[in-house]
N, C-alpha and C. Protein backbone atom coordinates (compact mmCIF):
# COMPACT_ATOMS: atom_id res chain seq x y z
N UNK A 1 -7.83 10.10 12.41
CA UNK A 1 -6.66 10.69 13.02
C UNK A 1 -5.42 10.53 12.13
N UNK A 2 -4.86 9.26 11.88
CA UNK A 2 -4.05 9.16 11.13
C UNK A 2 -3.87 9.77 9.62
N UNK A 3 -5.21 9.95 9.32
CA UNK A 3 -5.47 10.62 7.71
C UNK A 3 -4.82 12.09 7.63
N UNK A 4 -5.01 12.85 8.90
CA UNK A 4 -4.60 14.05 9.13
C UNK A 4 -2.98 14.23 9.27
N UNK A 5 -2.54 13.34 9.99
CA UNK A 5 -1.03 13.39 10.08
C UNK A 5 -0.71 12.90 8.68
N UNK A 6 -0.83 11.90 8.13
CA UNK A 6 -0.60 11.66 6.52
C UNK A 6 -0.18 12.21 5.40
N UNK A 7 -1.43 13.19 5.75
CA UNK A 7 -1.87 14.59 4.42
C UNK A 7 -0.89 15.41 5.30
N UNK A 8 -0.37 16.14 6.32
CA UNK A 8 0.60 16.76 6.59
C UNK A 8 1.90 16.40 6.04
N UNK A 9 2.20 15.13 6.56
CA UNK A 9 3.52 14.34 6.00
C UNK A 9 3.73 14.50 4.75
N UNK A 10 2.83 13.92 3.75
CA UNK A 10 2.66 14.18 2.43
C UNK A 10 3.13 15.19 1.98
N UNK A 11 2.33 15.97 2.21
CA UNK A 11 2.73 17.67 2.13
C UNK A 11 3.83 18.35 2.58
N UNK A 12 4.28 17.79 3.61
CA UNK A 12 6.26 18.24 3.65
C UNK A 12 6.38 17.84 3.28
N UNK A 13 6.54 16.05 2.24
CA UNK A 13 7.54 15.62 1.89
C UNK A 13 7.91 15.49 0.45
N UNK A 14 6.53 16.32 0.16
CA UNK A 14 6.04 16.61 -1.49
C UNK A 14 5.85 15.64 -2.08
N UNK A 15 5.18 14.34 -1.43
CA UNK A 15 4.92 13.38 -2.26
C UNK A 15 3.85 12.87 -2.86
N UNK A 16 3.36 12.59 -3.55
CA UNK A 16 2.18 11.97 -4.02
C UNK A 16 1.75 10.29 -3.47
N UNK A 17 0.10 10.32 -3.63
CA UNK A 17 0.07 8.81 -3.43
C UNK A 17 -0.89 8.70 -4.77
N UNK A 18 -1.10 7.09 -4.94
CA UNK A 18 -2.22 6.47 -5.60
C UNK A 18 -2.24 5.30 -4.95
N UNK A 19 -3.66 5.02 -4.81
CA UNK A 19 -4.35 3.47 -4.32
C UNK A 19 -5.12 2.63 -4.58
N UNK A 20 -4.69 1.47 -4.71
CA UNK A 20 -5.35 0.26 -5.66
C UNK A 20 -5.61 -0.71 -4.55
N UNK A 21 -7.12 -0.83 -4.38
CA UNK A 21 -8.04 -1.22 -3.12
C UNK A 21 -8.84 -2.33 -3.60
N UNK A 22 -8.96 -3.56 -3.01
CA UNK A 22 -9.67 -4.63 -3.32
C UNK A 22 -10.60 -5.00 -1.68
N UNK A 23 -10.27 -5.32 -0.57
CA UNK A 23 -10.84 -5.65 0.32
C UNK A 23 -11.32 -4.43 1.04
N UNK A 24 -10.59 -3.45 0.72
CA UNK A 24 -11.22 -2.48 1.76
C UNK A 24 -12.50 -1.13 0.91
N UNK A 25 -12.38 -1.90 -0.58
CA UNK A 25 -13.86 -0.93 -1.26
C UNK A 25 -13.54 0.41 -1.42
N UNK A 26 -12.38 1.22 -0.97
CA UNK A 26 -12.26 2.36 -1.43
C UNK A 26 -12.17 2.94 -0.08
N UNK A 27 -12.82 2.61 1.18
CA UNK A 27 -12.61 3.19 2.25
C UNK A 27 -11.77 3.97 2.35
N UNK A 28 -9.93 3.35 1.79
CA UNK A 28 -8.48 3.97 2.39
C UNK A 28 -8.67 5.59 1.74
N UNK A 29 -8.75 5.15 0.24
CA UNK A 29 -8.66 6.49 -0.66
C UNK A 29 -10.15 7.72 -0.08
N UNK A 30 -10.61 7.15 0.47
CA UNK A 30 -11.86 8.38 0.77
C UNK A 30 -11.66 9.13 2.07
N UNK A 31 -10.62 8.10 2.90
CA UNK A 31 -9.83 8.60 4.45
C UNK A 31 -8.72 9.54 4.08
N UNK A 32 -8.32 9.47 2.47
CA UNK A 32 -6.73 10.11 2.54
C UNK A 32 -7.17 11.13 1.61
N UNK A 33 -8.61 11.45 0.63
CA UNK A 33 -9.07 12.50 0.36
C UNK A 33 -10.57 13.21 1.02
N UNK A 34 -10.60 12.77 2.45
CA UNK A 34 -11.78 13.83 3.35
C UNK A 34 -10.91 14.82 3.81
N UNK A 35 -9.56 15.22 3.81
CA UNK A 35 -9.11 16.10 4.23
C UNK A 35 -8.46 17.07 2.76
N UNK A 36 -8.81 18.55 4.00
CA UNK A 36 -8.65 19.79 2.89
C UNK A 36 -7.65 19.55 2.14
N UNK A 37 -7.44 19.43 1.10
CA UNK A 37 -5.98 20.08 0.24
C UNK A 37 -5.33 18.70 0.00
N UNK A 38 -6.55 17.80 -0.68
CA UNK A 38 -6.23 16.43 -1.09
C UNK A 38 -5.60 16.49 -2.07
N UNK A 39 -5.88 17.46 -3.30
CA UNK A 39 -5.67 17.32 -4.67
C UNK A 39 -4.32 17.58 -4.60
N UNK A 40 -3.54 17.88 -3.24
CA UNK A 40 -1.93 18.40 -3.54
C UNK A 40 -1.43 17.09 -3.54
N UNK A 41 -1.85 15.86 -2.85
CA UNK A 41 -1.00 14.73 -2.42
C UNK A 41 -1.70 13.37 -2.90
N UNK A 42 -3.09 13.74 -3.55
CA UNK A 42 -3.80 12.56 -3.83
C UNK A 42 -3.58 12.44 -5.01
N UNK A 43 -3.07 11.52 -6.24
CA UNK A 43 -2.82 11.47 -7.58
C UNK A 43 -4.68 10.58 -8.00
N UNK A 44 -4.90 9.49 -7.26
CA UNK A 44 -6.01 8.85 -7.75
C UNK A 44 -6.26 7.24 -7.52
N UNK A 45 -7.03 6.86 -7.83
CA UNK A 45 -7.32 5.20 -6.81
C UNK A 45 -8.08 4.39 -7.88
N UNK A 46 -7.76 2.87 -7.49
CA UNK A 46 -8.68 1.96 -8.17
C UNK A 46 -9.26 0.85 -7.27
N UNK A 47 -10.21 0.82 -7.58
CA UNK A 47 -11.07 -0.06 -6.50
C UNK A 47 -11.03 -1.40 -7.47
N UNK A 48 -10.14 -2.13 -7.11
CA UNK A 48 -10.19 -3.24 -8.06
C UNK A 48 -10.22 -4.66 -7.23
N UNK A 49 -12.30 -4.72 -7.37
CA UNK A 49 -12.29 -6.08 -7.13
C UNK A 49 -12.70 -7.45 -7.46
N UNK A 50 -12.65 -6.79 -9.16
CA UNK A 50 -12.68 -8.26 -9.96
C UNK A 50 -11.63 -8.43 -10.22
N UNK A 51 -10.55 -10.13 -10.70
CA UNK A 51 -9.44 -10.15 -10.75
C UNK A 51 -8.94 -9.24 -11.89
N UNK A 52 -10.35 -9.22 -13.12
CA UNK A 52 -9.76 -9.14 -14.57
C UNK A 52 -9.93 -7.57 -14.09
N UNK A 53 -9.62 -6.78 -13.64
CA UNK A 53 -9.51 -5.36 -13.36
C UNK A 53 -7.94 -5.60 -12.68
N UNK A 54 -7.90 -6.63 -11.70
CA UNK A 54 -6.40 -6.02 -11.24
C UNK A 54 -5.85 -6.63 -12.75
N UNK A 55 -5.70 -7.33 -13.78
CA UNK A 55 -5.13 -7.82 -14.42
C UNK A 55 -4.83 -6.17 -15.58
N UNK A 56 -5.93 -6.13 -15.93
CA UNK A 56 -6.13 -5.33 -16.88
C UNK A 56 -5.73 -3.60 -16.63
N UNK A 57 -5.97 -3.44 -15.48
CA UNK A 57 -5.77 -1.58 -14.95
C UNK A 57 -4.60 -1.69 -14.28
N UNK A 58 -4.43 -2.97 -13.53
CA UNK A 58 -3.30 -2.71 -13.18
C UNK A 58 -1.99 -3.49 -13.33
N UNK A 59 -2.32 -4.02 -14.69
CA UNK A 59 -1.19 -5.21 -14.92
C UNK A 59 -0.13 -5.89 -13.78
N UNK A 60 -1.68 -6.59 -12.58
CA UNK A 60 -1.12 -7.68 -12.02
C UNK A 60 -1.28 -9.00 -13.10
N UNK A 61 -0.70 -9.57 -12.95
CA UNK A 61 -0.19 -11.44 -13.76
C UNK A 61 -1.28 -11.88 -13.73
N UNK A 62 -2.06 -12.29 -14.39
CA UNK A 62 -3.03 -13.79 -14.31
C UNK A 62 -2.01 -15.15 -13.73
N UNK A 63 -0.80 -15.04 -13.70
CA UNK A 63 0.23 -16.16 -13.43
C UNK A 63 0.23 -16.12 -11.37
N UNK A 64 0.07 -14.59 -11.52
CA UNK A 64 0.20 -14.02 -9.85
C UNK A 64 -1.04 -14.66 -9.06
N UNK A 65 -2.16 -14.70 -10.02
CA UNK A 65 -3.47 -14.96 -9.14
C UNK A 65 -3.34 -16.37 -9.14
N UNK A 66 -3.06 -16.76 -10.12
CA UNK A 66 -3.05 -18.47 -10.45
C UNK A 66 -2.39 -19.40 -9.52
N UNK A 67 -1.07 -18.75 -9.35
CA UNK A 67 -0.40 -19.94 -8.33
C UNK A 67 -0.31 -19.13 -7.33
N UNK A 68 -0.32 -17.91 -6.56
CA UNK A 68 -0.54 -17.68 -4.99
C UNK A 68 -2.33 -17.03 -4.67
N UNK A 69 -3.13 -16.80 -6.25
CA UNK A 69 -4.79 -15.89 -5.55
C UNK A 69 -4.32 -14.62 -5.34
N UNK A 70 -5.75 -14.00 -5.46
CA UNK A 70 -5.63 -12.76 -5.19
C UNK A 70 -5.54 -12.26 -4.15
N UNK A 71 -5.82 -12.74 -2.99
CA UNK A 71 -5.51 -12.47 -2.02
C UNK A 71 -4.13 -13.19 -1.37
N UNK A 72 -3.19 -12.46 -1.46
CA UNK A 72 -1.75 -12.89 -1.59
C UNK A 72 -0.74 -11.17 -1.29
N UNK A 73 0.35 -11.55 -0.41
CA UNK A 73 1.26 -10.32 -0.41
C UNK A 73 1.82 -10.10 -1.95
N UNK A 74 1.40 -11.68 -2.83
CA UNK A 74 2.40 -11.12 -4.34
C UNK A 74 1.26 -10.27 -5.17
N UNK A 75 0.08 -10.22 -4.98
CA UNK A 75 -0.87 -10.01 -5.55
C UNK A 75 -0.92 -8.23 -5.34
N UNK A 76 -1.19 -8.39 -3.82
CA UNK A 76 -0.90 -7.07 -3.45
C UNK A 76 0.56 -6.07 -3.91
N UNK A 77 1.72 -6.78 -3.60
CA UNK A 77 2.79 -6.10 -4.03
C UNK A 77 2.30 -5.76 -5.67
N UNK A 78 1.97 -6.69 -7.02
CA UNK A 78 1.88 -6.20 -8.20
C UNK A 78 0.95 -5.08 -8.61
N UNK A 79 0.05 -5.21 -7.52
CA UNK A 79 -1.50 -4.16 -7.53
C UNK A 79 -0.64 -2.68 -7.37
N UNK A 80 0.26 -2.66 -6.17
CA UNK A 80 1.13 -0.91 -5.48
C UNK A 80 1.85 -0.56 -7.00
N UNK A 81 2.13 -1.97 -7.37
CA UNK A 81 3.21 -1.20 -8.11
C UNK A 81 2.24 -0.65 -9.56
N UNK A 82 1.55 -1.36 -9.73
CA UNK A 82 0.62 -0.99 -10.93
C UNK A 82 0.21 0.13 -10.48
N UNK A 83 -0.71 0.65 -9.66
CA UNK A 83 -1.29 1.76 -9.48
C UNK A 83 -0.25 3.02 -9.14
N UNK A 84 1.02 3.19 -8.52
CA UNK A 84 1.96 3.93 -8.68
C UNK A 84 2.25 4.30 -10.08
N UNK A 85 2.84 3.41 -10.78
CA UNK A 85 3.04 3.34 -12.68
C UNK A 85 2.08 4.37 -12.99
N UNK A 86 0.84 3.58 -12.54
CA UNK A 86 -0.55 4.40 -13.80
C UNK A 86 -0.94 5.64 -13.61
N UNK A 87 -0.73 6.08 -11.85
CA UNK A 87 -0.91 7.42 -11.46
C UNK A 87 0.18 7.92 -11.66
N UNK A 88 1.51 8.31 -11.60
CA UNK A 88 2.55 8.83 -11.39
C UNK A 88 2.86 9.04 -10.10
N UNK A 89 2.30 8.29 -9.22
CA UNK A 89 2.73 8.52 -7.85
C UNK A 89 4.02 8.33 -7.07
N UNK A 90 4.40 9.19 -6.49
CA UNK A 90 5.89 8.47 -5.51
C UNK A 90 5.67 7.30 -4.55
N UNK A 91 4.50 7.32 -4.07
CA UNK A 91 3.74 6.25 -3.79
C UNK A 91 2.78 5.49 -4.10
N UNK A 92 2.79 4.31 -3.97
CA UNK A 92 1.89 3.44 -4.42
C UNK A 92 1.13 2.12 -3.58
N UNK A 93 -0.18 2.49 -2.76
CA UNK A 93 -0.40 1.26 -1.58
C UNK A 93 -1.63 0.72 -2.28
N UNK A 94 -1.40 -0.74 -1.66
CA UNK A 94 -2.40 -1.86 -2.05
C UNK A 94 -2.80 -2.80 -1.62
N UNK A 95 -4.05 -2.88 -1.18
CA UNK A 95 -4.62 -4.07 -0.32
C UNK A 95 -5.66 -5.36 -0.77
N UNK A 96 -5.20 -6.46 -0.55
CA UNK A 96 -5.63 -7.65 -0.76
C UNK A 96 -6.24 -8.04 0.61
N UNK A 97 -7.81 -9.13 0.32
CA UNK A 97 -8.26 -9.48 1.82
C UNK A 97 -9.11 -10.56 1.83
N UNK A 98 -9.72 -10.66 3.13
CA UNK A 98 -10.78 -11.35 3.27
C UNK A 98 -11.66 -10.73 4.56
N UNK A 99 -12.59 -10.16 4.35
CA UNK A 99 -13.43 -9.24 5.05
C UNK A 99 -14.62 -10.03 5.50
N UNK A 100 -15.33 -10.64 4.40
CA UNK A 100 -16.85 -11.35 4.57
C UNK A 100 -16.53 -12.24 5.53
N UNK A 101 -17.62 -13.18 5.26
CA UNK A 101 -18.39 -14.39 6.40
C UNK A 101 -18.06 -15.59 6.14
N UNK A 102 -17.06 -15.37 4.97
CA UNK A 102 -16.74 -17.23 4.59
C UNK A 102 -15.35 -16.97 3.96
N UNK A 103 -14.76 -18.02 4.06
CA UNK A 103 -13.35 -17.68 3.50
C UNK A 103 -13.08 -18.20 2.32
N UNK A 104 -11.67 -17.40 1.57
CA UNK A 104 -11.87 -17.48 -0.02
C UNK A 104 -10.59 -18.20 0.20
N UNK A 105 -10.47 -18.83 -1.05
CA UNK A 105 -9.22 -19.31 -1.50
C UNK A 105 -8.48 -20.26 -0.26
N UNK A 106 -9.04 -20.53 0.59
CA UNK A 106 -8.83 -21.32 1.71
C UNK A 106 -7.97 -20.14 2.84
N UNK A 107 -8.20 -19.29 2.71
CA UNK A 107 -7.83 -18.29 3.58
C UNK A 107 -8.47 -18.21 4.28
N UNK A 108 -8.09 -17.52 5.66
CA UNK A 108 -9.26 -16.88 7.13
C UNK A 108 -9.96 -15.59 6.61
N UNK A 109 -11.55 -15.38 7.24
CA UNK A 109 -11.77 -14.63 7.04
C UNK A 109 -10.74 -13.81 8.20
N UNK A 110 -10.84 -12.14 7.95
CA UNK A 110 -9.87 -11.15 8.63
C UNK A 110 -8.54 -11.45 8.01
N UNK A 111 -8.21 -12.37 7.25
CA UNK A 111 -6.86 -12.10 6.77
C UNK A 111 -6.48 -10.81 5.56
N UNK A 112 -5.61 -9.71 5.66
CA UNK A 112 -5.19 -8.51 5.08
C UNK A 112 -3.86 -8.88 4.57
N UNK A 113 -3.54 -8.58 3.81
CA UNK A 113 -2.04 -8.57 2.68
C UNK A 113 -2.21 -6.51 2.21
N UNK A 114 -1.13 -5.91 2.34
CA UNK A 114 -1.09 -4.71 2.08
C UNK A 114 0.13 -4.40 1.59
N UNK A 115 0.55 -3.94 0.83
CA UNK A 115 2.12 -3.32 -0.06
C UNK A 115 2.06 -1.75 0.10
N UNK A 116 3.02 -1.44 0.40
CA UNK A 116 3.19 0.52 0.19
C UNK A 116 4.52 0.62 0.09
N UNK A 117 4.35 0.94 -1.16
CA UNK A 117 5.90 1.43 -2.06
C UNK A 117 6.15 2.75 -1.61
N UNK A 118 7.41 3.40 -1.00
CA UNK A 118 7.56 4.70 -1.07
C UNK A 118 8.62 4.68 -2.12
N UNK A 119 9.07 5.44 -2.81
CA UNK A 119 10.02 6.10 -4.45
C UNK A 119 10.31 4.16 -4.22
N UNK A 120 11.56 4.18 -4.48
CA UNK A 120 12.25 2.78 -4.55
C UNK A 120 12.23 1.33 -3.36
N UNK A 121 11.83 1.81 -2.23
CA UNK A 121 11.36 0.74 -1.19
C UNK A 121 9.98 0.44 -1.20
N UNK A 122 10.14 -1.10 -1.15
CA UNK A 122 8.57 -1.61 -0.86
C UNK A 122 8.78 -2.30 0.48
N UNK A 123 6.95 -1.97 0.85
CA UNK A 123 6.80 -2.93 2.17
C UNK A 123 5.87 -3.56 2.46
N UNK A 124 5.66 -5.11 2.76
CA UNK A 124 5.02 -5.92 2.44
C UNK A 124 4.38 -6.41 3.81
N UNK A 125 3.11 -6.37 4.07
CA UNK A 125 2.46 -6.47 5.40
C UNK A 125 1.70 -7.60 5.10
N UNK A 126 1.50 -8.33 6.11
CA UNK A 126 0.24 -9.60 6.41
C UNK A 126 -0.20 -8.94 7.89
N UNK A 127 -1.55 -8.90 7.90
CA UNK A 127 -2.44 -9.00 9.50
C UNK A 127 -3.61 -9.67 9.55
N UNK A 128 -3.78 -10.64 10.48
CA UNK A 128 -5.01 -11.39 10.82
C UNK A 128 -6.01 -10.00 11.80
N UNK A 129 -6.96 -10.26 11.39
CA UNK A 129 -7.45 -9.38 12.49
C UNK A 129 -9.39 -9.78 11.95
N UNK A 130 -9.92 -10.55 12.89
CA UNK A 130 -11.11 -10.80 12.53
C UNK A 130 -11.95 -10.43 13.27
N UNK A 131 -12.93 -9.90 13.83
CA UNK A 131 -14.20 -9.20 14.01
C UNK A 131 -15.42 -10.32 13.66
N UNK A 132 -15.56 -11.13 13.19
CA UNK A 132 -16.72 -11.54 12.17
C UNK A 132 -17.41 -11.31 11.43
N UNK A 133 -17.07 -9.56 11.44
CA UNK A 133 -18.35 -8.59 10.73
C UNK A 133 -17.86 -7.70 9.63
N UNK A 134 -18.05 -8.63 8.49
CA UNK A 134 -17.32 -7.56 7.71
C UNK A 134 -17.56 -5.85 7.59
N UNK A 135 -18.19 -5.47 8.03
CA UNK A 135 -18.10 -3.58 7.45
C UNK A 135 -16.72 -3.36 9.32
N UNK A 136 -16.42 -3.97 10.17
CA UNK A 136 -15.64 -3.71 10.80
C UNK A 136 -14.34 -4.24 10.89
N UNK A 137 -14.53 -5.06 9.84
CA UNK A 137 -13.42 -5.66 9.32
C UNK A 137 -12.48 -4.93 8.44
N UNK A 138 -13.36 -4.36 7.37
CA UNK A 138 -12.94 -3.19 6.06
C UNK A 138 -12.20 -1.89 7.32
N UNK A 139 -13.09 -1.47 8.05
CA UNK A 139 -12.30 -0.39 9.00
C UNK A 139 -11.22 -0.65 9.74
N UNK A 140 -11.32 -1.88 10.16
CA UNK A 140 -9.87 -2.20 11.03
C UNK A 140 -8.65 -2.48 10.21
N UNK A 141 -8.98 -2.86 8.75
CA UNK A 141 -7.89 -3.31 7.90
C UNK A 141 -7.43 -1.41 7.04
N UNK A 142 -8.70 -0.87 7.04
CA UNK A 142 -8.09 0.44 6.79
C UNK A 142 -7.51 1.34 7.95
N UNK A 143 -7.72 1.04 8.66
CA UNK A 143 -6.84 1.65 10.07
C UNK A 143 -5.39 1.29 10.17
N UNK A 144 -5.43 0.22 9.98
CA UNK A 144 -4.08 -0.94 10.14
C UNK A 144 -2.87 -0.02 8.82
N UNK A 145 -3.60 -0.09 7.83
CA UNK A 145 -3.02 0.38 6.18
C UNK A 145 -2.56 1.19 6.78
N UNK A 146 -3.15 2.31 7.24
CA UNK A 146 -3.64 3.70 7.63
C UNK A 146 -2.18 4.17 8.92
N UNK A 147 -2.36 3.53 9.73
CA UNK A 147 -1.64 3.02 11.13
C UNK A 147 0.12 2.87 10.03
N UNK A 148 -0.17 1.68 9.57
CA UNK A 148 1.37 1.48 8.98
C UNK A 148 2.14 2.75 7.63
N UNK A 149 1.22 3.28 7.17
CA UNK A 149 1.91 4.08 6.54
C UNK A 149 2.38 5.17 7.38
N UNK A 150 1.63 5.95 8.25
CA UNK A 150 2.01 7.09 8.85
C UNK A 150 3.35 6.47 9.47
N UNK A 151 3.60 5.70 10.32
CA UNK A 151 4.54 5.07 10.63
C UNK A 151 5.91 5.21 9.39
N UNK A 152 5.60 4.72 8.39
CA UNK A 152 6.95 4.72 7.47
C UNK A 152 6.87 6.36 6.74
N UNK A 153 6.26 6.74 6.93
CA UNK A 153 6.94 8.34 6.70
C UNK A 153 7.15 9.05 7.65
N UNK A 154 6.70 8.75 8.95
CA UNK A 154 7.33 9.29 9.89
C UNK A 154 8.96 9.19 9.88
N UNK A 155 9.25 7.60 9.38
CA UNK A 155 10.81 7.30 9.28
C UNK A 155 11.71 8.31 8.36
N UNK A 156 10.42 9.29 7.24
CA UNK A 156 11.56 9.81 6.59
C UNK A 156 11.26 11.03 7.02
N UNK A 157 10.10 11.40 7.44
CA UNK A 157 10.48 12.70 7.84
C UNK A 157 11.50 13.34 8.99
């Protein structure tokens, strides 16, 4: 549902996105190009979930992972902004997580960190939301993404 209002919004507002995805596998970017007339608003995505990929594609810090992990709102914020840069996007969203059955970095599993830059504002999300099961975990955290962006372009449209 939300993918549809999105790609509308998008499309009045002539903006582009790109998305740099670690917990949610690509899910977001395949929700925001199943609808017709992606190629007007979709610039392109990175599924980055080894660190040395966010380091390298998307020049997040090895300093960023080191003292807060990759799963971190700073981690996430450097991922939006990298993948905006590399696509040319007016937007740029990015999600950090913990989806599986055991927790990383001393984090909960269900914990989400998400960034979505629109032109010059960023916005920086944390949500707990656990299930136990990760493949409904990945959907509820792409719903949530999903959920909060339509929301902030609603603000500008």
């Amino acid at each position: 549902m939300f993918a549809n209002l999105i790609a509308e919004k998008l499309q009045k507002l002539q903006l582009s996105v790109a998305t740099a995805e670690s917990v949610t596998g690509g899910l977001l970017a395949h929700c925001l190009t199943s609808i017709d007339g992606a190629s007007n608003y979709f610039n392109g995505g990175v599924i980055a979930y080894n660190n040395q990929v966010k380091i390298n594609l998307l020049n997040v810090q090895s300093s960023t992972i080191a003292n807060h992990g990759a799963v971190s709102s700073f981690c996430a914020r450097e991922m939006a902004v990298g993948v905006k840069q590399k696509f040319q996007a007016d937007v740029g969203i990015a999600c950090s997580g913990i989806a599986g059955s055991k927790a990383v970095e001393n984090k909960a599993i269900g914990l989400l960190f998400f960034c979505i830059i629109i032109g010059n504002k960023t916005y920086d999300f944390e949500f707990e939301m656990n299930q136990n099961n990760r493949k409904d975990n990945i959907e509820l955290f792409t719903n949530k993404i999903l959920e909060s962006f339509h929301y902030l372009l609603t603000k500008l449209a």
